[in-house]
Protein backbone atom coordinates (compact mmCIF):
# COMPACT_ATOMS: atom_id res chain seq x y z
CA UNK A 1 -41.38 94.31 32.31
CA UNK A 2 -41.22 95.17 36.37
CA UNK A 3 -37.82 96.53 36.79
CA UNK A 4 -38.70 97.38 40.35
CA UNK A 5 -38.79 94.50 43.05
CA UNK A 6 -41.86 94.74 44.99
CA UNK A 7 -41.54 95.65 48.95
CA UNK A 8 -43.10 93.28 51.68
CA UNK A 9 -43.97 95.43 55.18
CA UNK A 10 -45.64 93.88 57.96
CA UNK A 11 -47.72 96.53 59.84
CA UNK A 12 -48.24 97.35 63.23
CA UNK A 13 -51.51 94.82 63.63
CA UNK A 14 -50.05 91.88 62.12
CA UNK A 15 -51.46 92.65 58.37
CA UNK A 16 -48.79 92.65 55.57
CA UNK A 17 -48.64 94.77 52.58
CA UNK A 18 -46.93 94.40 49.52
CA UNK A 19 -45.83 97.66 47.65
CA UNK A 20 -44.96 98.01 43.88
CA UNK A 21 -44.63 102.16 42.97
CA UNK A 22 -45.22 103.03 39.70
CA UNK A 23 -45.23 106.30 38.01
CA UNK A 24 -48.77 105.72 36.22
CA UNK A 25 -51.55 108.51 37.35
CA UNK A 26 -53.88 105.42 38.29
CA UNK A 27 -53.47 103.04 41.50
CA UNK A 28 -54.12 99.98 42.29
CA UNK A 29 -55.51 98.32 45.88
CA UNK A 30 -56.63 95.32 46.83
CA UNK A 31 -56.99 93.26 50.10
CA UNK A 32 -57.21 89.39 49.70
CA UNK A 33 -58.12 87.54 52.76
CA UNK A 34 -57.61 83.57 52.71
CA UNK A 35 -61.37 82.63 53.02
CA UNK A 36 -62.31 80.93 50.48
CA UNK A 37 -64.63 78.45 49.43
CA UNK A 38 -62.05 75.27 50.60
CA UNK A 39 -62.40 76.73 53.82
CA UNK A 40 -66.17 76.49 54.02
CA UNK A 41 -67.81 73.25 56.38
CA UNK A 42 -70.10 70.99 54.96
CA UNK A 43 -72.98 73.15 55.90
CA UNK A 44 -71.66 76.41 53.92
CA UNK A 45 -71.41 75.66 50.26
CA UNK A 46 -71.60 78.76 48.72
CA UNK A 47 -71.03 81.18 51.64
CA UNK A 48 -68.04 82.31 50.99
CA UNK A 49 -69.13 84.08 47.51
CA UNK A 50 -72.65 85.01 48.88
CA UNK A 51 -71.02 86.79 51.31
CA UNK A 52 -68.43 88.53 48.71
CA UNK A 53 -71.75 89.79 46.95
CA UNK A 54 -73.11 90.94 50.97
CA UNK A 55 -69.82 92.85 51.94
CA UNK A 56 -71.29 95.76 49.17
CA UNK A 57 -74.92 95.58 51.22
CA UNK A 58 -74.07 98.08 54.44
CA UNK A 59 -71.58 98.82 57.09
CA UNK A 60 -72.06 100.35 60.15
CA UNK A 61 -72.04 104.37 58.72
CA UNK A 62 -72.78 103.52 54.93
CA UNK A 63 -75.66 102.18 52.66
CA UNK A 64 -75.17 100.32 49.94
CA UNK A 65 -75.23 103.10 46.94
CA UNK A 66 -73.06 105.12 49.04
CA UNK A 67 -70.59 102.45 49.08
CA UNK A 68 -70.91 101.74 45.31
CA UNK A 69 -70.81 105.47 45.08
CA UNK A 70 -67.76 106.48 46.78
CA UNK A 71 -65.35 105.69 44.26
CA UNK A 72 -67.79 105.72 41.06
CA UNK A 73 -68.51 109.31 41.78
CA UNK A 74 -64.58 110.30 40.90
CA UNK A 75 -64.16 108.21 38.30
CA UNK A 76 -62.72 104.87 40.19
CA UNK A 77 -63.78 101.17 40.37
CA UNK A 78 -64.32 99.27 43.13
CA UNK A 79 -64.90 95.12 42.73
CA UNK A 80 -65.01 91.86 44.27
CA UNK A 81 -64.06 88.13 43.58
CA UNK A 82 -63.95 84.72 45.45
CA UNK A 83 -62.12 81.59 44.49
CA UNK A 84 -61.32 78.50 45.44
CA UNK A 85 -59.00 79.51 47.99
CA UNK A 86 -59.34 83.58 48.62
CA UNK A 87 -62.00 86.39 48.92
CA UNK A 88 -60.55 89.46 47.43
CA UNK A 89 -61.71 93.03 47.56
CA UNK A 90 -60.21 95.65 45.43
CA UNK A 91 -60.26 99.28 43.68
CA UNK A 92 -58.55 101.30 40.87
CA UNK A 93 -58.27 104.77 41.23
CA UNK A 94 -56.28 108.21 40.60
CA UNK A 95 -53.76 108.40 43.11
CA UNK A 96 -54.85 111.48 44.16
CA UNK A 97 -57.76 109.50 45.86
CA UNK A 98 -55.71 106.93 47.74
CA UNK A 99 -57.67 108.51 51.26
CA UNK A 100 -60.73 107.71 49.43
CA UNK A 101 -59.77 104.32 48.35
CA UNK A 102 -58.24 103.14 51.40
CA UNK A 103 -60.91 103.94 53.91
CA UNK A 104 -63.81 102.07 51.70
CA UNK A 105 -61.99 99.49 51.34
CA UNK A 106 -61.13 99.58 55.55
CA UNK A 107 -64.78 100.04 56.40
CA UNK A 108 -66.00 97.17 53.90
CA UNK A 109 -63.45 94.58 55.48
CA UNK A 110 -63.59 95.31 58.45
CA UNK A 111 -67.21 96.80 58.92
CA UNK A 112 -69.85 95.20 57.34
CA UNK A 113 -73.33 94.80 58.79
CA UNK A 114 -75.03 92.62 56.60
CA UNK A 115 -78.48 94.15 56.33
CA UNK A 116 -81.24 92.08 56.80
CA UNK A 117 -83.41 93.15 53.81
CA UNK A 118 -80.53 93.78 51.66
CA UNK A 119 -79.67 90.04 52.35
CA UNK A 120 -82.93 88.58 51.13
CA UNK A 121 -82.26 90.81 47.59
CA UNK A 122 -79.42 89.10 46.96
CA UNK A 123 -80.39 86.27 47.58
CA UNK A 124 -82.29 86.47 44.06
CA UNK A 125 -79.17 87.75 42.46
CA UNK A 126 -76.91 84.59 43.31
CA UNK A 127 -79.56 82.51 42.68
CA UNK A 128 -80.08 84.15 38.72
CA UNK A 129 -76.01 83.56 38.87
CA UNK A 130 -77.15 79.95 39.56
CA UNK A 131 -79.54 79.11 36.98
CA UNK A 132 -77.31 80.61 34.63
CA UNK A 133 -74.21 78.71 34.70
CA UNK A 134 -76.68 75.55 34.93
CA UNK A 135 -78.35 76.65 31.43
CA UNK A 136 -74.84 76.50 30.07
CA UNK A 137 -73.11 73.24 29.97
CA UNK A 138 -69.69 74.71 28.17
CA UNK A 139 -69.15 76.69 31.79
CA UNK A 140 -70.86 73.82 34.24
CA UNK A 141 -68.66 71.09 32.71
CA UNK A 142 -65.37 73.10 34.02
CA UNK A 143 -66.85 72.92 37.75
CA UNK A 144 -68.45 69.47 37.50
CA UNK A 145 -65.23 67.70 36.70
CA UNK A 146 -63.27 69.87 39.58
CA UNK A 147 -66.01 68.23 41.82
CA UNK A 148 -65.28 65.29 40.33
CA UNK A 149 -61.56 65.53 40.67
CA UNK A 150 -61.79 66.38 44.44
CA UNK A 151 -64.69 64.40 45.43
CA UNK A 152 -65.91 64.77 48.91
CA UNK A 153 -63.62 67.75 49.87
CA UNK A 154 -64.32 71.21 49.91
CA UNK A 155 -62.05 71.93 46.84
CA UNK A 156 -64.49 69.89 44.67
CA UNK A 157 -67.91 71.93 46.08
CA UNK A 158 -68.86 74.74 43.76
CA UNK A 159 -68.18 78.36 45.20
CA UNK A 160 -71.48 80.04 43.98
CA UNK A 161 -73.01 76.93 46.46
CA UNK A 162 -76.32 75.07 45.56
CA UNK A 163 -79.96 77.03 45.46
CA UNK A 164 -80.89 75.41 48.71
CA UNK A 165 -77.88 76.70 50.69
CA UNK A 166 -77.98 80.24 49.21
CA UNK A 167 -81.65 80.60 49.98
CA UNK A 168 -80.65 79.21 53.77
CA UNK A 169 -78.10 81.97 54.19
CA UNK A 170 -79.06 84.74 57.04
CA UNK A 171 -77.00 87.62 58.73
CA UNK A 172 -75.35 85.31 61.43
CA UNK A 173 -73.98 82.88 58.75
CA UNK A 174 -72.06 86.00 57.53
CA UNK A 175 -71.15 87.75 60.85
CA UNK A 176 -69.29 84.36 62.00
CA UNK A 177 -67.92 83.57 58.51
CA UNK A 178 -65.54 87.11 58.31
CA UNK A 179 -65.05 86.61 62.14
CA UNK A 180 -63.29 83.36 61.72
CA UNK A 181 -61.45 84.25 58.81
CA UNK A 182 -60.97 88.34 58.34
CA UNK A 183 -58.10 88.84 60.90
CA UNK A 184 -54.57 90.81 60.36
CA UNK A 185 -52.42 87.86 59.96
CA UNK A 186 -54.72 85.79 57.46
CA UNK A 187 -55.02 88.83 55.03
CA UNK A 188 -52.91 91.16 52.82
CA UNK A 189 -52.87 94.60 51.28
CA UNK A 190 -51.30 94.58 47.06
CA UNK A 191 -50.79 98.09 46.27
CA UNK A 192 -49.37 99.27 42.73
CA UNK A 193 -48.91 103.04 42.15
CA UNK A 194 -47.83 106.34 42.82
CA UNK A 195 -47.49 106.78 46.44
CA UNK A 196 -44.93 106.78 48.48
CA UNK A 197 -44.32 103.74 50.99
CA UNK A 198 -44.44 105.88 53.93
CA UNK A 199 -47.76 107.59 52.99
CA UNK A 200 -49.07 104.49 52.31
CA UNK A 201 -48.46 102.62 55.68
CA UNK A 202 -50.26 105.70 57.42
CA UNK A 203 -52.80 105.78 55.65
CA UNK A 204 -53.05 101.56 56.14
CA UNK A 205 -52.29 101.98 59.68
CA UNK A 206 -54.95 104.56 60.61
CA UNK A 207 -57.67 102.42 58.02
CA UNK A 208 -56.98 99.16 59.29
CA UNK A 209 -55.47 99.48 62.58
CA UNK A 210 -58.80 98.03 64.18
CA UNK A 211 -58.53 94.96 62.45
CA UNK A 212 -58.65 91.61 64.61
CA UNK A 213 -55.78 89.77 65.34
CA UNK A 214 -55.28 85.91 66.10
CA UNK A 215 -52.02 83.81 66.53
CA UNK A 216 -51.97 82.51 63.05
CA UNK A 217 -53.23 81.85 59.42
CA UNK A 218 -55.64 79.36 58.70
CA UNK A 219 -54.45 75.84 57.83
CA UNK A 220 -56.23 74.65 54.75
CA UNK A 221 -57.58 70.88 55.31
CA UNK A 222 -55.11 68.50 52.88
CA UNK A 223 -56.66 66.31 49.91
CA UNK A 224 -56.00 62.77 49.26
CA UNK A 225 -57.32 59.88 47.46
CA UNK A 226 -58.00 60.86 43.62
CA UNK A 227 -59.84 58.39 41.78
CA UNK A 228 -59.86 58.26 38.23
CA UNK A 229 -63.64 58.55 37.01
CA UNK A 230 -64.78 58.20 32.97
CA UNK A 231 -68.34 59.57 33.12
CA UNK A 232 -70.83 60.33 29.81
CA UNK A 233 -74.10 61.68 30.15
CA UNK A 234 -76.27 63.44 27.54
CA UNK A 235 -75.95 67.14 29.00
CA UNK A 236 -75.57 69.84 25.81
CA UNK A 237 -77.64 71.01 23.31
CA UNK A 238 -75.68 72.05 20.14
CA UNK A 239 -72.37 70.70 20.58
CA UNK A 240 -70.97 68.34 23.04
CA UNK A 241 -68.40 69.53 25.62
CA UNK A 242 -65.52 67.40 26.89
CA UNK A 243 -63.62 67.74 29.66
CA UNK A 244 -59.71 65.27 30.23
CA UNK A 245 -57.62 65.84 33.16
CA UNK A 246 -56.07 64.33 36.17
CA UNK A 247 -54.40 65.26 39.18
CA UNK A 248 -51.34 67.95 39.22
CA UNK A 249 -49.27 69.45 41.34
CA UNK A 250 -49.57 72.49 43.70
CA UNK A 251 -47.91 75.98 44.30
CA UNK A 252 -45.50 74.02 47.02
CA UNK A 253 -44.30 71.26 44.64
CA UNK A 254 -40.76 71.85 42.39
CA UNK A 255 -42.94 70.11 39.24
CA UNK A 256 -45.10 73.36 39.36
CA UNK A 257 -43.11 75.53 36.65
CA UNK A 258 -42.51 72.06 34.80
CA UNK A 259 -46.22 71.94 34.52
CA UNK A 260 -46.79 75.29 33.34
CA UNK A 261 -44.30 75.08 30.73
CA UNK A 262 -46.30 71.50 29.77
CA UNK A 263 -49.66 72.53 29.12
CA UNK A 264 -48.34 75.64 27.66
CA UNK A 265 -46.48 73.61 24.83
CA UNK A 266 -49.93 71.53 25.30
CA UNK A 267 -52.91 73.84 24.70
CA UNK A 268 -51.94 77.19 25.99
CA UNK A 269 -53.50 80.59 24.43
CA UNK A 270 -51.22 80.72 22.00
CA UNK A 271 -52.30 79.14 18.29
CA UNK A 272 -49.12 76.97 17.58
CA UNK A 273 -50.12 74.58 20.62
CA UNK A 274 -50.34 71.08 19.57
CA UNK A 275 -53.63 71.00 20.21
CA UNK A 276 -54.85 73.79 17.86
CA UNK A 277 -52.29 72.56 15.75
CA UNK A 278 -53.40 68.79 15.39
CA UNK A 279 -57.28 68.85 16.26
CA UNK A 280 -58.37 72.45 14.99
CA UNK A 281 -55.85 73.45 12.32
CA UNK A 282 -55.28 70.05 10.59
CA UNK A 283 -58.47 67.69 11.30
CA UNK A 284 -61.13 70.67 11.86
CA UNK A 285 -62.78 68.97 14.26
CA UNK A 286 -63.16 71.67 17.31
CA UNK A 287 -62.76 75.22 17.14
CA UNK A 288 -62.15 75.63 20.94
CA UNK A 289 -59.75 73.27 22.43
CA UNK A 290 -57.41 74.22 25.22
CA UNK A 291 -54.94 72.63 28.29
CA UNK A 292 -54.75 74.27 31.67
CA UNK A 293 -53.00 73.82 34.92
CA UNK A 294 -55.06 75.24 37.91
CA UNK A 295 -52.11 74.86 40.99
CA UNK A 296 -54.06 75.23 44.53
CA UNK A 297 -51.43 75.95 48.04
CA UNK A 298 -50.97 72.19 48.60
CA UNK A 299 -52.58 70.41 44.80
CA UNK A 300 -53.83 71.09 41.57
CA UNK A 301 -55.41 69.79 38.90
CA UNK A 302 -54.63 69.80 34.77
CA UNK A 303 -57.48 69.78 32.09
CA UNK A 304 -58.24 69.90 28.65
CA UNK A 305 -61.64 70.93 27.46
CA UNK A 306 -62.47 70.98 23.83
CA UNK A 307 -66.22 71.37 22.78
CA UNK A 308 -67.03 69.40 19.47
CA UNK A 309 -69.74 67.58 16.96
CA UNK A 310 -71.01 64.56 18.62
CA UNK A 311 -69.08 62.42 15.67
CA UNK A 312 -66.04 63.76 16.19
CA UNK A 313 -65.64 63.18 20.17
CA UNK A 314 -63.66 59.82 19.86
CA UNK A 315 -61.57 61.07 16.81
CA UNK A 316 -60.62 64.08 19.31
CA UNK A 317 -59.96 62.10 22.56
CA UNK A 318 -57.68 59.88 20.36
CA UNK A 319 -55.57 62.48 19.19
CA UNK A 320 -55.62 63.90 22.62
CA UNK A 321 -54.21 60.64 24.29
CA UNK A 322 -51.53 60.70 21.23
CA UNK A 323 -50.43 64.27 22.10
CA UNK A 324 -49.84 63.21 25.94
CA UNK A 325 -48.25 60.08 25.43
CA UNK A 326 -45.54 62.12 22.86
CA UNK A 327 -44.96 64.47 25.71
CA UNK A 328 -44.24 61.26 27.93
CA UNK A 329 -42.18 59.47 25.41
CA UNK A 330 -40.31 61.75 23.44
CA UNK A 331 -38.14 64.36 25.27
CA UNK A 332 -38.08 67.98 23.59
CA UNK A 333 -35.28 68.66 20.91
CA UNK A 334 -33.45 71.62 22.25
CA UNK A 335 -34.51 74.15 19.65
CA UNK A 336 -38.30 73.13 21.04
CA UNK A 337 -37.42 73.38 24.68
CA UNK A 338 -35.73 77.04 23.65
CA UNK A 339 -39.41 77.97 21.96
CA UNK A 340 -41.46 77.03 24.32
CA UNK A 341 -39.78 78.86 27.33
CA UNK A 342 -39.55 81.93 25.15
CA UNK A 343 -43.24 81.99 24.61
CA UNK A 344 -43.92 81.11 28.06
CA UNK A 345 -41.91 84.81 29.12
CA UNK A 346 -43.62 86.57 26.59
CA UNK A 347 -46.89 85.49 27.72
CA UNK A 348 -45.76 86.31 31.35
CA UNK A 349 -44.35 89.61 30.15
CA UNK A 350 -47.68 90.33 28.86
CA UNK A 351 -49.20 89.73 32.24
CA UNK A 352 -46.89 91.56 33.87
CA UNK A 353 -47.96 94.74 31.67
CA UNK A 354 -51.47 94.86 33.55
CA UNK A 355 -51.05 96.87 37.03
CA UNK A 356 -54.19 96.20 37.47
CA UNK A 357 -53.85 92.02 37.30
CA UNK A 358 -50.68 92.58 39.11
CA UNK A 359 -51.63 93.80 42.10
CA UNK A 360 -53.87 91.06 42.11
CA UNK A 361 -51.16 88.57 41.61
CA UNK A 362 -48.35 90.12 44.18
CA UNK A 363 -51.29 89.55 47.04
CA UNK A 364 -52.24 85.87 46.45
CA UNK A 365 -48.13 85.23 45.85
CA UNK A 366 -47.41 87.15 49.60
CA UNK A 367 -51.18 85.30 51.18
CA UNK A 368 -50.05 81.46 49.74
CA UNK A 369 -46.61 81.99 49.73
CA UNK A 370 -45.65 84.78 52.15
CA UNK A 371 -42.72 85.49 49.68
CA UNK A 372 -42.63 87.29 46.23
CA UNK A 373 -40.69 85.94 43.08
CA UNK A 374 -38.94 88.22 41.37
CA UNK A 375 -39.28 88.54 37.82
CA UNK A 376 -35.74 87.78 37.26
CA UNK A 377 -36.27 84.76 39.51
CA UNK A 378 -39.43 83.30 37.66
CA UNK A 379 -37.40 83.70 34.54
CA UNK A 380 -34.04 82.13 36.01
CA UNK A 381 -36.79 79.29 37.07
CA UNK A 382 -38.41 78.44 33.70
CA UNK A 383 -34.85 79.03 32.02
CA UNK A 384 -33.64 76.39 34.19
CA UNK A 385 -36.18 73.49 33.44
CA UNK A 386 -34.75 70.70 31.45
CA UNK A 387 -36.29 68.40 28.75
CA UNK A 388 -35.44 65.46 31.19
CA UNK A 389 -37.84 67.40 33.75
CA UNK A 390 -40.79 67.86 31.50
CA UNK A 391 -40.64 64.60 31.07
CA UNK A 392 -40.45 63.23 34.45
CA UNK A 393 -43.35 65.21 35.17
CA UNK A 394 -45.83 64.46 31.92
CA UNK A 395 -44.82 60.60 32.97
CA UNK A 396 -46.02 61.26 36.38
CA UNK A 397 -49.11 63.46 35.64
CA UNK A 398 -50.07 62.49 32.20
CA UNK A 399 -50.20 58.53 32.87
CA UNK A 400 -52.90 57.07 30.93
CA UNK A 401 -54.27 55.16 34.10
CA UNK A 402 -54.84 58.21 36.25
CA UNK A 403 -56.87 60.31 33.70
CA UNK A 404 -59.95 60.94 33.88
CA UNK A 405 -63.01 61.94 31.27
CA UNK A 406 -65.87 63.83 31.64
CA UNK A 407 -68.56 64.22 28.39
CA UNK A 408 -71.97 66.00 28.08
CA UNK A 409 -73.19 64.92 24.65
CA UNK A 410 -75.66 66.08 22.82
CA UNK A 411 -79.03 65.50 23.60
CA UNK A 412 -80.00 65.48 20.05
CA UNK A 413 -77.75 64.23 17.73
């Protein structure tokens, strides 16, 4: 468990760092910039990852092995990742390289080129990404019913964008994206290791001290007017995937650690959920079944996906709708409540025990929230929550009316 309480510094340009030390030989960097695909217009599905995949492709004094080089060549790892809401850019490496580390990162940010002809190669590479997750229905399902769920808003259109929007993509689509969206104030630097503060915020200063500045963060553009939607189509191959969910809260609502705890108890990864419980352990009728809660700054959603024999998808849903109506009818005993919040810390403690997934986590708290929980805090929080509030919030999130299916079935039964 973090002992230490991470340290929030606002430097000189307006960009704010987060700082957790360590005493491992290995650190951790990333920069996450809030740019992602819910901030794209209508005309950009899709840009915000293709140009994740360009910012590797050239800046203005390196080529592209040179930057995948830099760090490889001592034994470091530099990656990428976009989401629904944030671009992030990141490296793990011995501390000892922290100059290294610091400046790739800089001249990736805040440097990229975009090559032309390195462009048009990648092109092919998002579009293989494409046609992949479309040969796969268990992964397309999970993005179809988000689309579905946030119809006609940019939360709902799918970040790796559509094969006719990738192939439009050119050098100026890029150039304007990071202009409009890679500035001081609307990014953040996570660091977890073995440096001290003061070391760090040189180094930071002199990497990133060029970085643009504006008068505020982006504002991301709300989402109203959910409609519940029960839609089969004949989709899979082998097995037939299933997708149940509804509406949920965000990161700014009180009945976010309520609906944590919920879909924990639910379908988390642990095997005593009442899911694995009821439909795998006692009826056999899915092997994979599991609930999740994916909070956005301002909404969320909350799923359950099980993949199953094309027989057994009615038995399923049925014992699905009988596990949420017990959470909306019958309050948790005590000794339950107790449980589940105990397994809920562990499986945070276990999180916690990745530097590497930390860092990650302390700069999308600092970007959405520009605050960090401490651990204490986020267990005061869950310890807290009372059977009357799960309750209140399974009868307000898991109400039969406002769920919503989505089925591929088997094409050949």
């Amino acid at each position: 468990m973090i002992e230490v309480e991470p340290t929030i510094v606002t430097l000189s340009n307006g960009i704010r760092l987060v700082y957790l030390p360590t005493t491992s030989q290995v650190s951790h960097m990333g920069v996450t910039i809030l740019a992602g695909s819910r901030y794209e217009e209508s005309n950009e599905e899709g840009l915000a990852h293709f140009l994740e995949h360009c910012i590797f492709k050239g800046t203005e004094k390196r080529r592209s092995l040179h930057i995948l080089s830099r760090l490889d060549s001592v034994g470091g790892e530099l990656n990428a990742f976009t989401t629904k809401e944030e671009i992030c850019v990141y490296a793990s490496f011995t501390t000892e390289h922290l100059k290294r580390a610091s400046e790739l990162l800089a001249d990736i940010v805040l440097r990229s080129n975009f090559p032309s002809k390195e462009i048009e190669k990648e092109k092919d590479i998002v579009l293989d990404e494409i046609n992949s997750y479309l040969d796969s229905p268990g992964d397309r399902i999970f993005d179809d019913f988000e689309s579905l769920i946030f119809k006609n808003h940019s939360l709902g259109t799918n970040i790796l964008g559509t094969k006719d929007s990738v192939t439009a993509f050119g050098k100026d689509d890029l150039l304007a994206y990071t202009k409009r969206f890679f500035f001081a104030e609307n990014m953040v630097v996570s660091f977890v290791g073995d440096v001290p503060i003061q070391k760090l915020i040189r180094r930071l200063e002199s990497d990133f001290g060029s970085l643009q500045h504006s008068a505020k963060m982006v504002q991301p553009k709300g989402f109203s007017g959910y409609e519940p939607f029960k839609i089969r189509s004949k989709e899979a191959n082998f097995q037939s995937h299933v997708m149940v969910g509804s509406i949920a809260p965000g990161y700014d609502s009180e009945d976010r650690r309520s609906m944590t705890l919920l879909t924990n108890i639910l379908g988390g990864p642990a095997l005593n959920s009442r899911l694995i419980l009821s439909i795998r352990e006692k009826y056999g009728y899915s092997y994979n079944i599991e609930a999740s809660f994916s909070p956005f700054a301002d909404t969320g959603y909350w799923s359950i996906y099980f993949g199953t024999d094309q027989k057994y998808i009615d038995k399923t849903l049925k014992l699905v709708y009988k596990e949420l109506k017990l959470m909306r009818e019958q309050a948790l005993t005590q000794t339950q409540l107790k449980k589940a919040k105990e397994q809920l810390r562990g499986h945070l403690a276990l999180s916690f025990d990745s530097n590497s997934g930390l860092m990650l986590g302390l700069g999308k708290s600092l970007l959405l929230f520009n605050q960090i929980d401490s651990v204490q805090e986020i267990y005061q929080a869950i310890e807290d929550l009372k059977s009357s509030d799960l309750q209140e919030v399974a009868n307000k999130y898991f109400d039969e009316k406002g769920i919503s299916e989505l089925i591929y079935e088997q094409v050949n039964e």
